[in-house]
C-alpha atoms as a PDB file:
ATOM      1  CA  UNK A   1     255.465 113.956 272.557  1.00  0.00           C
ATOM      2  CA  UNK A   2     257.840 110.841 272.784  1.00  0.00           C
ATOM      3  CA  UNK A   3     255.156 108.697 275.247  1.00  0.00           C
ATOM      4  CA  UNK A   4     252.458 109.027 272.198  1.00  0.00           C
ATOM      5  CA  UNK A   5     255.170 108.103 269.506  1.00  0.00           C
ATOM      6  CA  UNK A   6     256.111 105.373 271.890  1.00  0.00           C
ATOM      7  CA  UNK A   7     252.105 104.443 272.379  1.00  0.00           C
ATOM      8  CA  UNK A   8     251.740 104.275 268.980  1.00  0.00           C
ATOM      9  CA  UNK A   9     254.532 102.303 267.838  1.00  0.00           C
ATOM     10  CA  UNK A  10     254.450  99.690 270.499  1.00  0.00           C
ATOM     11  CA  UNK A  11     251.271  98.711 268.204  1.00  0.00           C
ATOM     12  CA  UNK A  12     253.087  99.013 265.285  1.00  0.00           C
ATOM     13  CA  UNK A  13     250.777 101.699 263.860  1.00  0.00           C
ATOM     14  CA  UNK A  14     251.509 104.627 261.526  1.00  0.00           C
ATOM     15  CA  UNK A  15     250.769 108.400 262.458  1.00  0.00           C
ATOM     16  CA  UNK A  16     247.841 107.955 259.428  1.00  0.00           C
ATOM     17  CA  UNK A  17     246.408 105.391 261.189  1.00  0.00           C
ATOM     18  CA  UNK A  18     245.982 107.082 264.622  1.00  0.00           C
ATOM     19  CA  UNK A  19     244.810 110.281 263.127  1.00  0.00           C
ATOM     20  CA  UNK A  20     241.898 108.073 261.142  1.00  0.00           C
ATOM     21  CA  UNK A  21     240.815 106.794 264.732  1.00  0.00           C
ATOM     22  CA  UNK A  22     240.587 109.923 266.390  1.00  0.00           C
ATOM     23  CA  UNK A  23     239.200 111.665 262.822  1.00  0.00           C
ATOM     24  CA  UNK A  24     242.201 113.811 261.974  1.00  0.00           C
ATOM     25  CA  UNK A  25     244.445 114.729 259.514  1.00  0.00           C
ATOM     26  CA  UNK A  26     247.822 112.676 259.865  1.00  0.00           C
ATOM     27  CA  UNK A  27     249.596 116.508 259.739  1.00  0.00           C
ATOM     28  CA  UNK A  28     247.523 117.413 263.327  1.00  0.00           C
ATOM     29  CA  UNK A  29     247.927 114.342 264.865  1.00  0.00           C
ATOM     30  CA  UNK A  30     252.017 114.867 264.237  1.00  0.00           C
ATOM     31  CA  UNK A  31     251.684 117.979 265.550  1.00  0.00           C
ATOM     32  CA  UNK A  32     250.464 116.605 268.850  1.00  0.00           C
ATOM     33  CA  UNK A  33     253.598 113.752 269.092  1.00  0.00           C
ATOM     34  CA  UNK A  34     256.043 116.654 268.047  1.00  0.00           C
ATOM     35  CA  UNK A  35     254.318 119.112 270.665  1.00  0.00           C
ATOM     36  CA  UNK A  36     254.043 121.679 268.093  1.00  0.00           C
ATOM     37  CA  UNK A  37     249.783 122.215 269.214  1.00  0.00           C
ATOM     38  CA  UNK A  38     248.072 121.185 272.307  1.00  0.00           C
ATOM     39  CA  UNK A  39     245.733 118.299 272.611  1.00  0.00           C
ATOM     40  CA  UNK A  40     242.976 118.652 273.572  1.00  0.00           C
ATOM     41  CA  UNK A  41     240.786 117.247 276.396  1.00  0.00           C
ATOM     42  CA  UNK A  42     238.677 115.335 273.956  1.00  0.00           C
ATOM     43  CA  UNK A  43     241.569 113.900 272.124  1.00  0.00           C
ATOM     44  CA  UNK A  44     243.339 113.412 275.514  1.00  0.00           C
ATOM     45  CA  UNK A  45     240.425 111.271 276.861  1.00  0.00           C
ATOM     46  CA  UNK A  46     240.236 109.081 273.298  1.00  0.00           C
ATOM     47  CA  UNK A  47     243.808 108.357 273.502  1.00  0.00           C
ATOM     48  CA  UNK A  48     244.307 107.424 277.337  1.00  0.00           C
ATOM     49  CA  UNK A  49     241.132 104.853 276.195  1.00  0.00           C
ATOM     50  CA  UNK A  50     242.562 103.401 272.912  1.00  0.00           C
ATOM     51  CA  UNK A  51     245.722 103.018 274.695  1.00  0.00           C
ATOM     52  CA  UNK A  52     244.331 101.582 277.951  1.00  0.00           C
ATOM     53  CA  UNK A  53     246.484 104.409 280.091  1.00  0.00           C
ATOM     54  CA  UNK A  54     245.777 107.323 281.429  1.00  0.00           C
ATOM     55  CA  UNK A  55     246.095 110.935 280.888  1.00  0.00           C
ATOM     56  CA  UNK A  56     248.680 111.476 283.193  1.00  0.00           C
ATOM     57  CA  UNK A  57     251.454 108.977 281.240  1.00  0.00           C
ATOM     58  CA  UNK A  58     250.432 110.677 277.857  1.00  0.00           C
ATOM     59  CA  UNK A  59     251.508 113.904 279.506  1.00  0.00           C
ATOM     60  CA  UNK A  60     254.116 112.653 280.812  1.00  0.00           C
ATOM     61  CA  UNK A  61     253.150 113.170 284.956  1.00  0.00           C
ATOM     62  CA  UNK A  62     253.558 109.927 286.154  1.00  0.00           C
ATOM     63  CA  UNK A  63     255.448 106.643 285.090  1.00  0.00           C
ATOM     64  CA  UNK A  64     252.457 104.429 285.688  1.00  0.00           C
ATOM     65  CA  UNK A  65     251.622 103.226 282.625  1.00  0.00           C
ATOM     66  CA  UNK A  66     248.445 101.479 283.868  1.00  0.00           C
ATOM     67  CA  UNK A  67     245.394 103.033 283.724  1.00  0.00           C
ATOM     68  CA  UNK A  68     243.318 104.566 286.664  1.00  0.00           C
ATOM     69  CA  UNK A  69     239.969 102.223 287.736  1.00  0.00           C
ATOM     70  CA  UNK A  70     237.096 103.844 285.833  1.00  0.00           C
ATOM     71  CA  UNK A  71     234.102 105.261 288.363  1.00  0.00           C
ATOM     72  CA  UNK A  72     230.842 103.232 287.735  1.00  0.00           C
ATOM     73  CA  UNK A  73     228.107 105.270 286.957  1.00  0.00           C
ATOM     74  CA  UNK A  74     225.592 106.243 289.254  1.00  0.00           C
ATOM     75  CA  UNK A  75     221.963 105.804 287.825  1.00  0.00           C
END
């Protein structure tokens, strides 16, 4: 997926060192940049955070890179 190479090199960071943040192999992390597997929610969600975008750029749906407003929580 070109917008998560992109997202990762714009901080000059190496597959390895994405794939230690989200707890992954460096191999399954490629395979999510080269669209070989599917990411999943979970990973989705960690990204969009660490990258301060959302979901929707990382897929590739909109080209708003900024992020949505977050909801507050309701206690």
């Amino acid at each position: 997926m070109n917008r998560l190479r992109d997202l990762r090199e714009d901080k000059d960071m190496y597959q390895k060192d994405i794939a230690k943040i989200l707890g992954m192999s460096q191999t399954g992390y490629s395979q999510y940049e080269t669209e070989t597997n599917d990411i999943p929610t979970s990973i989705l969600k960690k990204l969009a955070l660490y990258y301060n975008t959302s979901i929707d750029y990382i897929l590739g749906l909109t080209n708003e890179k900024k992020p949505y407003p977050r909801k507050k929580d309701s206690n």
